[in-house]
Protein backbone atom coordinates (compact mmCIF):
# COMPACT_ATOMS: atom_id res chain seq x y z
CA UNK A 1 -19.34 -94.17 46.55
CA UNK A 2 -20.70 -94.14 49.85
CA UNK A 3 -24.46 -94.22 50.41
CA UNK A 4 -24.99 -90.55 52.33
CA UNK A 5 -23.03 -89.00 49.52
CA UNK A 6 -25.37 -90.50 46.37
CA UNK A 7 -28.19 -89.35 48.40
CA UNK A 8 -27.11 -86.30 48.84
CA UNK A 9 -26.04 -86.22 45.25
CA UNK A 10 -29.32 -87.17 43.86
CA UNK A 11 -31.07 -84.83 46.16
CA UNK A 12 -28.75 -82.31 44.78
CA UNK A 13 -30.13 -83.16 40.70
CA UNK A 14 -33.50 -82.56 42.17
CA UNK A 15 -33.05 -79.38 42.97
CA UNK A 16 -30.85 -77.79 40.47
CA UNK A 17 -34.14 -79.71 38.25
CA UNK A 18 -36.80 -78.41 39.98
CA UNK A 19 -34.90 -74.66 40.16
CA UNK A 20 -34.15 -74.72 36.79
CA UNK A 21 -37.95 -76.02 35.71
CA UNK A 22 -39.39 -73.17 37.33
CA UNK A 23 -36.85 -70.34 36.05
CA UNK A 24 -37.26 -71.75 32.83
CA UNK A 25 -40.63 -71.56 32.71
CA UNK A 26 -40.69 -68.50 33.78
CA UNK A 27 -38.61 -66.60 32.28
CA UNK A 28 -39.39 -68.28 28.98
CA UNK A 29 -42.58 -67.00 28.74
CA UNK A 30 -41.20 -63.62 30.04
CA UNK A 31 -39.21 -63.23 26.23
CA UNK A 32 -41.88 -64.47 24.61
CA UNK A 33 -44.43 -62.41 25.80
CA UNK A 34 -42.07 -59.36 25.73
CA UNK A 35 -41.21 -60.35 22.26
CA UNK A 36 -44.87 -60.96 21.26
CA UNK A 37 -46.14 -57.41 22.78
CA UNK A 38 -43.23 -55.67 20.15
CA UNK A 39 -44.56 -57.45 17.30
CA UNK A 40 -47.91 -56.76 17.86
CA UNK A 41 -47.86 -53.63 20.02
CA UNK A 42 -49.83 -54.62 22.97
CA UNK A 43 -47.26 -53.94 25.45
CA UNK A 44 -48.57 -55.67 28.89
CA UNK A 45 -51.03 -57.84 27.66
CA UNK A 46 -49.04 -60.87 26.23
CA UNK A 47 -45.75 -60.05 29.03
CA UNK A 48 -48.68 -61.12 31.32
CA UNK A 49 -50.07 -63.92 30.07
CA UNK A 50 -46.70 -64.91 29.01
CA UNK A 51 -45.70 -64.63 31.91
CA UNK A 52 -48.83 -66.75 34.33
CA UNK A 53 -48.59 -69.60 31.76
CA UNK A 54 -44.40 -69.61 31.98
CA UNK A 55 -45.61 -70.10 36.04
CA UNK A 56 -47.87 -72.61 35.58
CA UNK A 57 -45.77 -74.56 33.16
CA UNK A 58 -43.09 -74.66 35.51
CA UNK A 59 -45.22 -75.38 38.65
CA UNK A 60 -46.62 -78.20 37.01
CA UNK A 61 -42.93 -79.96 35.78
CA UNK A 62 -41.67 -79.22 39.25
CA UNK A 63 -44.74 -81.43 40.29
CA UNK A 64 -43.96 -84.18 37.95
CA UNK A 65 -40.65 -84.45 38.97
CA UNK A 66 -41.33 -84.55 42.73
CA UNK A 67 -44.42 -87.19 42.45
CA UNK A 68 -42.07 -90.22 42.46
CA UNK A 69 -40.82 -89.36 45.76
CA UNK A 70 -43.65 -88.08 47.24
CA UNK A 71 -45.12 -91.95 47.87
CA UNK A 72 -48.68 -91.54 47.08
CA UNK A 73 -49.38 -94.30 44.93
């Protein structure tokens, strides 16, 4: 396989990685919170926090999958 097109491959992985990490996240903690809220009854209150840690755990596996190309040693 030619160079360009494992680079652009790879680059490719990265993103469908780093777009599914933060989907995932998010959305993740969109059911759950949803889910949690018709157990217990407190409808926005879990969708929301849910919801900011689903963010948060996907912002911060996007970032550890970018550090090893980012260079900073």
């Amino acid at each position: 396989m030619p160079k360009g097109k494992s680079t652009l491959l790879k680059t490719a992985g990265l993103v469908s990685m780093i777009t599914s990490c933060l989907i995932g996240g998010t959305v993740g903690g969109l059911f759950f919170g949803l889910w949690l809220d018709s157990q217990i009854g407190t409808k926005p209150l879990f969708l929301i926090i849910f919801l900011l840690l689903g963010l948060l755990t996907g912002c911060y596996g996007t970032f550890q999958l970018i550090r090893p190309h980012l260079g900073d040693d």
